[in-house]
Protein backbone atom coordinates (compact mmCIF):
# COMPACT_ATOMS: atom_id res chain seq x y z
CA UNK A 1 65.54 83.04 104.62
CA UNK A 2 66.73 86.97 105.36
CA UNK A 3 66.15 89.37 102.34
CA UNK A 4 69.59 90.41 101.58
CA UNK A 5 69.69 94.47 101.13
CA UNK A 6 71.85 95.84 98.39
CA UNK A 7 75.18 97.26 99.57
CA UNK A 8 75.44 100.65 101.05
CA UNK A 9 76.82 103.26 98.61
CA UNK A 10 80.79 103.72 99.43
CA UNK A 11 80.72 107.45 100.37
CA UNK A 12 78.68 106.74 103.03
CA UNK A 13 80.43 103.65 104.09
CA UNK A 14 83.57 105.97 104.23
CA UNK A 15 81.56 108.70 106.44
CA UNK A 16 80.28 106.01 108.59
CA UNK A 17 84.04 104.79 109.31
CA UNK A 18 85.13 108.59 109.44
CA UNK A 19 82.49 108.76 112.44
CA UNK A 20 83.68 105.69 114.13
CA UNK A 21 87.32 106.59 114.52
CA UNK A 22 86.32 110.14 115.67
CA UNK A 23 85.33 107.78 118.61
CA UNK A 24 81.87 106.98 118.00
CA UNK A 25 80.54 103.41 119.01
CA UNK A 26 79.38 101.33 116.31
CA UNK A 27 75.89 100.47 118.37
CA UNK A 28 75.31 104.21 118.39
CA UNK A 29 76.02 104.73 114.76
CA UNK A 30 73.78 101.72 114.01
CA UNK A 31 71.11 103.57 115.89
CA UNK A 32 71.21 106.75 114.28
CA UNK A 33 71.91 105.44 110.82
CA UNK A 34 70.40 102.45 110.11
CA UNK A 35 73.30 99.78 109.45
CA UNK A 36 74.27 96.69 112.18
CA UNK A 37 76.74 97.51 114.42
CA UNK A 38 78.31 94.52 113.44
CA UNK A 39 78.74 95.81 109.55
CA UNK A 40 80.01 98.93 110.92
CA UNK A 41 82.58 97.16 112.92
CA UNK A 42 83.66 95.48 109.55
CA UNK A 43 84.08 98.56 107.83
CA UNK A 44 86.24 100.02 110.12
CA UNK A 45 88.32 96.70 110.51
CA UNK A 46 88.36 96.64 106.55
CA UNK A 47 89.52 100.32 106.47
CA UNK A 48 91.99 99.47 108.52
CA UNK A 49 93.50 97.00 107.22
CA UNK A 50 93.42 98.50 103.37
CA UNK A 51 95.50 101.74 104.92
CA UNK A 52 98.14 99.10 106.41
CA UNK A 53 97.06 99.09 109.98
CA UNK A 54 94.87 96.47 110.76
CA UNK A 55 93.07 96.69 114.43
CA UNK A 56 94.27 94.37 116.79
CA UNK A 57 92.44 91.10 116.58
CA UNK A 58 91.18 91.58 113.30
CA UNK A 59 94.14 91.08 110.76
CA UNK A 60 93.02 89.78 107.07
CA UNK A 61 93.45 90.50 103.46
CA UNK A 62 93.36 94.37 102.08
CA UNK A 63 90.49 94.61 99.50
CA UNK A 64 92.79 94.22 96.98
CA UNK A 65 94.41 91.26 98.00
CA UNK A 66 91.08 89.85 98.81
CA UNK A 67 89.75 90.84 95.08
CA UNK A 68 92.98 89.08 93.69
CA UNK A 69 92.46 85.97 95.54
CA UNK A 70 88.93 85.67 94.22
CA UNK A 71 90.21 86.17 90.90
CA UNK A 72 93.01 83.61 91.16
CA UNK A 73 90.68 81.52 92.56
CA UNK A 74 88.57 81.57 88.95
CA UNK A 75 91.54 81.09 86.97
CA UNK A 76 92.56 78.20 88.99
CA UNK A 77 88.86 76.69 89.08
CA UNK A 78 88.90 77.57 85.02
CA UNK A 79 92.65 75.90 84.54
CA UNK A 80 91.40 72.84 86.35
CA UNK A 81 88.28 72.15 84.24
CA UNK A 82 90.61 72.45 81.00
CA UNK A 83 93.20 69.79 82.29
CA UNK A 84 90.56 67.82 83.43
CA UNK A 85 88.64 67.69 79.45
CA UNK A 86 92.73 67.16 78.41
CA UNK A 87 93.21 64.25 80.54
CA UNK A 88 89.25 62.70 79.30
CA UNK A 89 90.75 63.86 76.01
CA UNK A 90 93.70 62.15 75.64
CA UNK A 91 92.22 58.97 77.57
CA UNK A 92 89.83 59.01 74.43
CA UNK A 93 92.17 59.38 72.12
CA UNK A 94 94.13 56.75 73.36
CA UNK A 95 91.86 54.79 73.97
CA UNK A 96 90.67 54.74 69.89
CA UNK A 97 94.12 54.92 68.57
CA UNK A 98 94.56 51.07 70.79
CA UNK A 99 91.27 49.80 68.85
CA UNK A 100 92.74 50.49 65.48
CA UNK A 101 96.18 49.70 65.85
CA UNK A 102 95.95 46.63 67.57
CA UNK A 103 96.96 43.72 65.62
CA UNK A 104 94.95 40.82 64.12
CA UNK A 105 95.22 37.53 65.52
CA UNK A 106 94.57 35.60 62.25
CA UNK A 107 96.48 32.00 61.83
């Protein structure tokens, strides 16, 4: 399994991207600075689309709408788990409230 490397710091992410659109290839940025081509490709496709301009080809969520999608995604997940203990809940409940109340067959 790959080591994963801990993100690169933004400011340099930005300069990186800065680079790139002053018409620098990505392969020759990777070269002289150390991150894949193909993550410097992302960050300009990201960049773009966060400024309202996505590059043709690679349209997607803004960072923002992609940080509020994870986080709806938690409530949902979280909202989910609590109807699901409701529903066991009331089954429960029910389910105790038919063994006491039900009457006794005695003739």
């Amino acid at each position: 399994m790959p080591k994963s490397k801990p993100p690169y710091p933004a400011e340099f992410r930005q300069q990186i991207i800065e680079l790139a659109r002053a018409g620098r290839t990505p392969a020759e940025l990777s070269r002289e600075f150390g991150p894949s081509a193909q993550s410097i490709s992302n960050w300009v496709a990201q960049s773009a689309r966060d400024s309202g301009k996505p590059l043709p080809g690679k349209e997607g969520l803004a960072t923002g709408e992609r940080e509020e999608m994870v986080r709806l995604r938690r409530k949902l997940r979280q909202v989910e788990q609590e109807r699901d203990i409701l529903v066991k809940a009331t089954a429960w409940f029910a389910a105790r409230h038919d063994k006491t109340s039900t009457p006794s067959s005695s003739s």
